[in-house]
N, C-alpha and C. Protein backbone atom coordinates (compact mmCIF):
# COMPACT_ATOMS: atom_id res chain seq x y z
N UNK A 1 124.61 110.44 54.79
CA UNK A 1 124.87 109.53 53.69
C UNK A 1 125.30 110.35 52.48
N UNK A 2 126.22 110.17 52.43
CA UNK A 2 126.87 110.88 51.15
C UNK A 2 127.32 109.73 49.71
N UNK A 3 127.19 110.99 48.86
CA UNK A 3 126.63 110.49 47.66
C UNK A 3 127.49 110.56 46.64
N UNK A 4 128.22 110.30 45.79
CA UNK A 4 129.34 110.65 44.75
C UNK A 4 128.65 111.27 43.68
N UNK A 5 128.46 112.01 43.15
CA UNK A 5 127.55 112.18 41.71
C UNK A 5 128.58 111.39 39.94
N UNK A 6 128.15 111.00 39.69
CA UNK A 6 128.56 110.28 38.31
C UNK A 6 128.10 111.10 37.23
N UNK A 7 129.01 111.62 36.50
CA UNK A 7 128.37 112.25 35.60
C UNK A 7 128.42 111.46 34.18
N UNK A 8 127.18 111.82 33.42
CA UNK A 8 127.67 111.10 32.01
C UNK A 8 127.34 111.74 31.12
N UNK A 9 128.56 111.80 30.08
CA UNK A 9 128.90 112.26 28.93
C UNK A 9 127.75 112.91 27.94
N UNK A 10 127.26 111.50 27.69
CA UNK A 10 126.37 111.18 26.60
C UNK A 10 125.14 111.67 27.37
N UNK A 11 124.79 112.15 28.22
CA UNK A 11 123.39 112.89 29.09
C UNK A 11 123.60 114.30 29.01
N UNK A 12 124.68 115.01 28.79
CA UNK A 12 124.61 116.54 28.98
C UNK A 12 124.01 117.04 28.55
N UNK A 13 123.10 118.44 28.45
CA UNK A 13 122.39 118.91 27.87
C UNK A 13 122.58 120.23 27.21
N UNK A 14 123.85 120.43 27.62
CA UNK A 14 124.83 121.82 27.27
C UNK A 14 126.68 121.44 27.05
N UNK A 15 126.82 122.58 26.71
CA UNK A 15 128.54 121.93 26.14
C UNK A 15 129.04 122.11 27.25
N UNK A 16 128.78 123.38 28.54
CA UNK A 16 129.40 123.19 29.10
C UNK A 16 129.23 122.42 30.15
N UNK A 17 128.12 121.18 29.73
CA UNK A 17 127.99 120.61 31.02
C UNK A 17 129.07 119.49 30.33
N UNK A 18 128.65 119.13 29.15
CA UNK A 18 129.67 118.15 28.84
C UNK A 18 131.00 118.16 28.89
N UNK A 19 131.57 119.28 29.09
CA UNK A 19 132.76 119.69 29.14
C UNK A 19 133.30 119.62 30.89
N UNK A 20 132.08 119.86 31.48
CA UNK A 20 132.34 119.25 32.84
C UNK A 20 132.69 118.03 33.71
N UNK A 21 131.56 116.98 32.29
CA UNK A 21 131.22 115.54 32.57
C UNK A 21 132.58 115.08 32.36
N UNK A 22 132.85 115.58 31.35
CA UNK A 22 134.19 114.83 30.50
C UNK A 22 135.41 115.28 31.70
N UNK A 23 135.95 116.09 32.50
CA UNK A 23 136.95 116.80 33.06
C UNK A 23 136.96 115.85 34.21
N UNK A 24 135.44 115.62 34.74
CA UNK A 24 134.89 114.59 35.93
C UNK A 24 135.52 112.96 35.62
N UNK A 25 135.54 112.80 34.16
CA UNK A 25 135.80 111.52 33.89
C UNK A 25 136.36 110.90 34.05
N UNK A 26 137.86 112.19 33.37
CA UNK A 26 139.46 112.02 32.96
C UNK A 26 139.70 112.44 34.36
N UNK A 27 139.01 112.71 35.22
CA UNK A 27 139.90 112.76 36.77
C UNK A 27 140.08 114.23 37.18
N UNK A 28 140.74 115.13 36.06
CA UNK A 28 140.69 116.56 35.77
C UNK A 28 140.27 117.39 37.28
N UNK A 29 138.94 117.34 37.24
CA UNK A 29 137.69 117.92 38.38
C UNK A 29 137.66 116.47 39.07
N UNK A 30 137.10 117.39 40.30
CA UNK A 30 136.36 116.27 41.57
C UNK A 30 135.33 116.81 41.28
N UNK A 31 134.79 115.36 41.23
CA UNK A 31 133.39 114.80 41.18
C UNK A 31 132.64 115.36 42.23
N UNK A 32 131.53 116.74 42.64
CA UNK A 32 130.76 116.64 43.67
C UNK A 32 129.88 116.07 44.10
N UNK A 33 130.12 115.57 45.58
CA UNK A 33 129.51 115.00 46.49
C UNK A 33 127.87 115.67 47.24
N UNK A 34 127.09 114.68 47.55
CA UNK A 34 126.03 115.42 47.79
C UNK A 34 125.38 114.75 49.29
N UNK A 35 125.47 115.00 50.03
CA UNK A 35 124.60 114.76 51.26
C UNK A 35 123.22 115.34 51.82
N UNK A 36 122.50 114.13 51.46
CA UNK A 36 121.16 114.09 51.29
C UNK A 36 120.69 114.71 52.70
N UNK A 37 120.99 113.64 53.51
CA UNK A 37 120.23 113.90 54.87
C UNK A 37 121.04 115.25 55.34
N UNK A 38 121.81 115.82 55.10
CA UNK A 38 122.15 117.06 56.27
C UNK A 38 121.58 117.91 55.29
N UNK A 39 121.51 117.93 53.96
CA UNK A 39 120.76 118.87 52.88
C UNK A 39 119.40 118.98 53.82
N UNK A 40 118.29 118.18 53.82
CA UNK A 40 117.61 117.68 54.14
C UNK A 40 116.85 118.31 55.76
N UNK A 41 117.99 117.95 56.42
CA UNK A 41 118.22 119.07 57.97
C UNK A 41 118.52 120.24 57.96
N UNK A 42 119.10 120.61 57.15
CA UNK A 42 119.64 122.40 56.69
C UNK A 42 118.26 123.01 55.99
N UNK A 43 117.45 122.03 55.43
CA UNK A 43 116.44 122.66 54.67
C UNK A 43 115.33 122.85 56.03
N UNK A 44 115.22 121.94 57.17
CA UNK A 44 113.72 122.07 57.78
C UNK A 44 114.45 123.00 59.13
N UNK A 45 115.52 123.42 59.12
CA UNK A 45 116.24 125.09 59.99
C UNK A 45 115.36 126.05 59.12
N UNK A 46 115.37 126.18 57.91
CA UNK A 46 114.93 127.23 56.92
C UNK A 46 113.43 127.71 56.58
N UNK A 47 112.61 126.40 56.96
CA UNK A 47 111.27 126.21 56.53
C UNK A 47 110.79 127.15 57.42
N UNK A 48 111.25 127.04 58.22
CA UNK A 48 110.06 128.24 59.07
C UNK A 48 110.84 129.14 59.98
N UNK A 49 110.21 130.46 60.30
CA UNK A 49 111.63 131.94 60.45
C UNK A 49 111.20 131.63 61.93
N UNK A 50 111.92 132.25 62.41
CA UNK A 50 112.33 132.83 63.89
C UNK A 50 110.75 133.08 64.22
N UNK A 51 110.39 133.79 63.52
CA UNK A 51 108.91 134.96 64.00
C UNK A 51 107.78 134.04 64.11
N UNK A 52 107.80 133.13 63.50
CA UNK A 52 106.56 132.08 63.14
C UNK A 52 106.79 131.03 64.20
N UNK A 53 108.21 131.19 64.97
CA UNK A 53 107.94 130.05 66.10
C UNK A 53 107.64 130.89 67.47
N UNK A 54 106.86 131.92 67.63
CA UNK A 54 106.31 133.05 68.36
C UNK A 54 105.10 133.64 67.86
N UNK A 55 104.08 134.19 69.23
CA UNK A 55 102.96 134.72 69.00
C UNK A 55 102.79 135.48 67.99
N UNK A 56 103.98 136.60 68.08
CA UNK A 56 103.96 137.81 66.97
C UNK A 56 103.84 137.04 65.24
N UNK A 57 104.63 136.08 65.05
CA UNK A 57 104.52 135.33 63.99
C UNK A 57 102.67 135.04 63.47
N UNK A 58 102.18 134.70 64.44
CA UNK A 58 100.67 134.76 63.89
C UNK A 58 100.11 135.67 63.80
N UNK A 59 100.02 136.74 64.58
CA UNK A 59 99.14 138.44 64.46
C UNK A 59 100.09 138.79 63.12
N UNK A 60 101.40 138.51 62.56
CA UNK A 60 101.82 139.09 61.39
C UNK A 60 100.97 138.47 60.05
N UNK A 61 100.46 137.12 60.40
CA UNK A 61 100.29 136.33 59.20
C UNK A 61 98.61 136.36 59.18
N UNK A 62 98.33 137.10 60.21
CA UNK A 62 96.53 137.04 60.24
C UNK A 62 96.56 138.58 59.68
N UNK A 63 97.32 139.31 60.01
CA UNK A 63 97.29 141.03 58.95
C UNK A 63 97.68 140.55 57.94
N UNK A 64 98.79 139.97 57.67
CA UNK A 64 99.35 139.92 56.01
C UNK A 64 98.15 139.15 55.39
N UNK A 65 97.43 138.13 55.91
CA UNK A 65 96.11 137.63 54.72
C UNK A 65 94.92 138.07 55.14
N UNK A 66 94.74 139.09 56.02
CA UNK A 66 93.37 139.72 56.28
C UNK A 66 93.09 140.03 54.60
N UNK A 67 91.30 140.46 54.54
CA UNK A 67 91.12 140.73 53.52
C UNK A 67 90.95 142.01 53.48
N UNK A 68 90.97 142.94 52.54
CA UNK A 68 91.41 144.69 52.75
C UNK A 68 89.54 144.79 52.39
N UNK A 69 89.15 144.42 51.92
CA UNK A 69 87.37 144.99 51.98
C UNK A 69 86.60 143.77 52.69
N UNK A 70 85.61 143.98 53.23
CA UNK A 70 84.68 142.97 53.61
C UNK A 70 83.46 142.50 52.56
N UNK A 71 83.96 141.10 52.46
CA UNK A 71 82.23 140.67 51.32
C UNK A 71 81.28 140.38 51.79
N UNK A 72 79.75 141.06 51.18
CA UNK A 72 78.57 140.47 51.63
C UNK A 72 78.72 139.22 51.45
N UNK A 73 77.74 139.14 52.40
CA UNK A 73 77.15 137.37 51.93
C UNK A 73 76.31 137.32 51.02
N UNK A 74 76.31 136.05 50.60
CA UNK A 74 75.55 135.48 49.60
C UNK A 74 73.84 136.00 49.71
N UNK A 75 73.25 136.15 48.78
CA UNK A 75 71.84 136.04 48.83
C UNK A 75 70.89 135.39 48.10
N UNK A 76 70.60 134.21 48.28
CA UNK A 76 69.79 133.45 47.54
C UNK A 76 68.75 134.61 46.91
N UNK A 77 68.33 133.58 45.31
CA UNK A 77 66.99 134.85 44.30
C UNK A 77 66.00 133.89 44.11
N UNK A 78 65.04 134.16 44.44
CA UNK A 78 64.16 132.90 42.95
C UNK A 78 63.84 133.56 42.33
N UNK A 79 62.99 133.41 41.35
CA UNK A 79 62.75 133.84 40.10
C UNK A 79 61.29 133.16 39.61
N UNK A 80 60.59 133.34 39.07
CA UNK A 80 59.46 132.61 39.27
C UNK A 80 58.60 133.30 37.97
N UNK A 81 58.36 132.34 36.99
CA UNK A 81 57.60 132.70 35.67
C UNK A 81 56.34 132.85 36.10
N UNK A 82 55.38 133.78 35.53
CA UNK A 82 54.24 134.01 35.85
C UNK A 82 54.08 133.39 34.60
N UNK A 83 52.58 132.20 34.66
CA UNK A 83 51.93 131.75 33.97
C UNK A 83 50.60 132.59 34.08
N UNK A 84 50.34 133.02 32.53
CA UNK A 84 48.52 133.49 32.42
C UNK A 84 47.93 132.42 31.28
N UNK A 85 48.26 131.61 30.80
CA UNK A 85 47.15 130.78 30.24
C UNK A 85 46.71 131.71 29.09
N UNK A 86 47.20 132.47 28.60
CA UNK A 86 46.18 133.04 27.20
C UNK A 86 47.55 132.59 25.96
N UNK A 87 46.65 131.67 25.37
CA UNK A 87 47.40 131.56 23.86
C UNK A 87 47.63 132.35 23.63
N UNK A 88 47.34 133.84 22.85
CA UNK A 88 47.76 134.79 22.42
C UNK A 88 49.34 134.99 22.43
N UNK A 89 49.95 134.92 24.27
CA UNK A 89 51.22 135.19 24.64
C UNK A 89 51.66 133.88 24.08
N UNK A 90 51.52 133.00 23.87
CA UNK A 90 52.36 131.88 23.04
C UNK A 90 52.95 132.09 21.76
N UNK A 91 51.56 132.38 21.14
CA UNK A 91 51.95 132.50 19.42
C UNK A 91 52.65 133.79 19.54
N UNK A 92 52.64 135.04 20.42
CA UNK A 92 53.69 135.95 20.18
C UNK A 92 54.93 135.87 19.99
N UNK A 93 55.06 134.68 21.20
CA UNK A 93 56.43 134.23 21.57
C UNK A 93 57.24 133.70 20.32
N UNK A 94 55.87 132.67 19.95
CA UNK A 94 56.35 131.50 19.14
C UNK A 94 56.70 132.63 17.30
N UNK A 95 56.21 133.55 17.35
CA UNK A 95 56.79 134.22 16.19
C UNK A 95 58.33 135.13 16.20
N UNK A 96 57.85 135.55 17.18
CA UNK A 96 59.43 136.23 17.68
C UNK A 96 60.35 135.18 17.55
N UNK A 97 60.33 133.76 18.17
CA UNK A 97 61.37 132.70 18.03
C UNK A 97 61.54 132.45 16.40
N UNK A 98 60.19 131.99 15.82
CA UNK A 98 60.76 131.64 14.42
C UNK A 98 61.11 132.39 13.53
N UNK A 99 61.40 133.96 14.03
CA UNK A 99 61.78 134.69 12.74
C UNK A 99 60.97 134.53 11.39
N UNK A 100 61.29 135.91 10.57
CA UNK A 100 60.14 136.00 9.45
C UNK A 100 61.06 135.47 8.54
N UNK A 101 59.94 135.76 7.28
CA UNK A 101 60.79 135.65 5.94
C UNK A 101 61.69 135.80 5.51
N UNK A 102 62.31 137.49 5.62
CA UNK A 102 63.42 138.01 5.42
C UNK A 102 64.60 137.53 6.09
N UNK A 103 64.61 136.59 7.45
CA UNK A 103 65.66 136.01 8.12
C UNK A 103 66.15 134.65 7.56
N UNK A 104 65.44 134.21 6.54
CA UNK A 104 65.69 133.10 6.47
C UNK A 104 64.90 131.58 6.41
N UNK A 105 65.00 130.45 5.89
CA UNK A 105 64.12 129.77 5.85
C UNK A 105 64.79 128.58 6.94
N UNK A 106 63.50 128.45 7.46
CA UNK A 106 63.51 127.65 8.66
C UNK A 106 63.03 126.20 8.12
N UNK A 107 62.73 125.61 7.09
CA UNK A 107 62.24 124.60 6.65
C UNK A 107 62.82 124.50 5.41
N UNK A 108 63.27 123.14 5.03
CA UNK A 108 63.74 122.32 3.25
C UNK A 108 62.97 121.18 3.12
N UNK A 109 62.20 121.97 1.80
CA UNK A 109 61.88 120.38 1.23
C UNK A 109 62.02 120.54 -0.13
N UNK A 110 61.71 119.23 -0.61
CA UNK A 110 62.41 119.14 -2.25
C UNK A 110 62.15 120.06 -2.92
N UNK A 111 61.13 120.82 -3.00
CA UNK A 111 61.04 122.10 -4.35
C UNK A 111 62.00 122.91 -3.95
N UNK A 112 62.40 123.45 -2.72
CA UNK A 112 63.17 124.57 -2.10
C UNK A 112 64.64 123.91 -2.60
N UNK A 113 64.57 122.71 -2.39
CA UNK A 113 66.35 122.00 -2.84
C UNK A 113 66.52 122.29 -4.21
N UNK A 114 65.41 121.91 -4.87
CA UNK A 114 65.54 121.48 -6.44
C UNK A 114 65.50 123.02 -7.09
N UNK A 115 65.25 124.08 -6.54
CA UNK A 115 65.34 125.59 -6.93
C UNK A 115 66.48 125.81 -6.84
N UNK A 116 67.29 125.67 -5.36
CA UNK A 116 68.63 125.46 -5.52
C UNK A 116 69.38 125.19 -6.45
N UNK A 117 69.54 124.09 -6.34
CA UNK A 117 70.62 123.44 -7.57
C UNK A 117 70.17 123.75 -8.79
N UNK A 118 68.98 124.30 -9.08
CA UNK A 118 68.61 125.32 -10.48
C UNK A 118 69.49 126.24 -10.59
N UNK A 119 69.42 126.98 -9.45
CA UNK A 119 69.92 128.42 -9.66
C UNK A 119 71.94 128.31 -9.44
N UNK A 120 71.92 127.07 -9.31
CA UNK A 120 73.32 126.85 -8.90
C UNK A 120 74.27 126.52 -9.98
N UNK A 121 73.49 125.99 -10.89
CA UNK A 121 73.73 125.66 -12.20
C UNK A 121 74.14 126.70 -13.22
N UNK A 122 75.23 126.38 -13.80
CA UNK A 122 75.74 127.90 -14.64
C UNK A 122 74.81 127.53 -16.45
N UNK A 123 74.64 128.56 -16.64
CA UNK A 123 73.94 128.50 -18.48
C UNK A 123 74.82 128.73 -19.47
């Protein structure tokens, strides 16, 4: 099934396509023709080589994607918190998390705001 191609003017996306469209128009150039289905048949000759419709075709394609090192397998971990029950290790924790003084204040309330906007204030 063959196909005429139509070209148009006002679609080019380059001068020299438009300069093509236009030559196609005025008669100038022949218009190329395109045949789908033998395109189509010419393409599935191509899809696959000589070698791949033979044994050797697979021993080539099982070396070409072998992998060049071997990976362990996987090994599952658990992990498992030891609980001892002594407060002590809490409040350690719990100070290390809240940081001291010098880091910063971890809490606002109105006197801490209202110092603010004191000190924010020009004299």
């Amino acid at each position: 099934m063959t196909e005429e191609i139509k070209p148009n003017v006002s679609q080019a996306p380059t001068e020299d396509a438009r300069l093509a469209a236009e030559n196609m128009a005025s008669g100038e150039e022949k218009a190329p023709s395109v045949d789908m289905e033998a395109d189509y048949q010419a393409a599935q000759q191509f899809s696959v080589s000589e070698i791949d419709r033979t044994s050797e075709g697979a021993k080539a394609a099982e070396a070409a994607t072998a992998p060049e090192y071997q990976m362990p397998e996987a090994q599952e971990t658990k992990t498992e918190a030891q609980s001892t029950g002594d407060p002590d290790d809490y409040q350690e924790m719990a100070k290390e998390v809240g940081g001291s003084r010098d880091q910063g204040v971890t809490s606002v309330d109105d006197d801490l705001l209202k110092q603010a906007l004191d000190k924010g204030q020009s004299k």
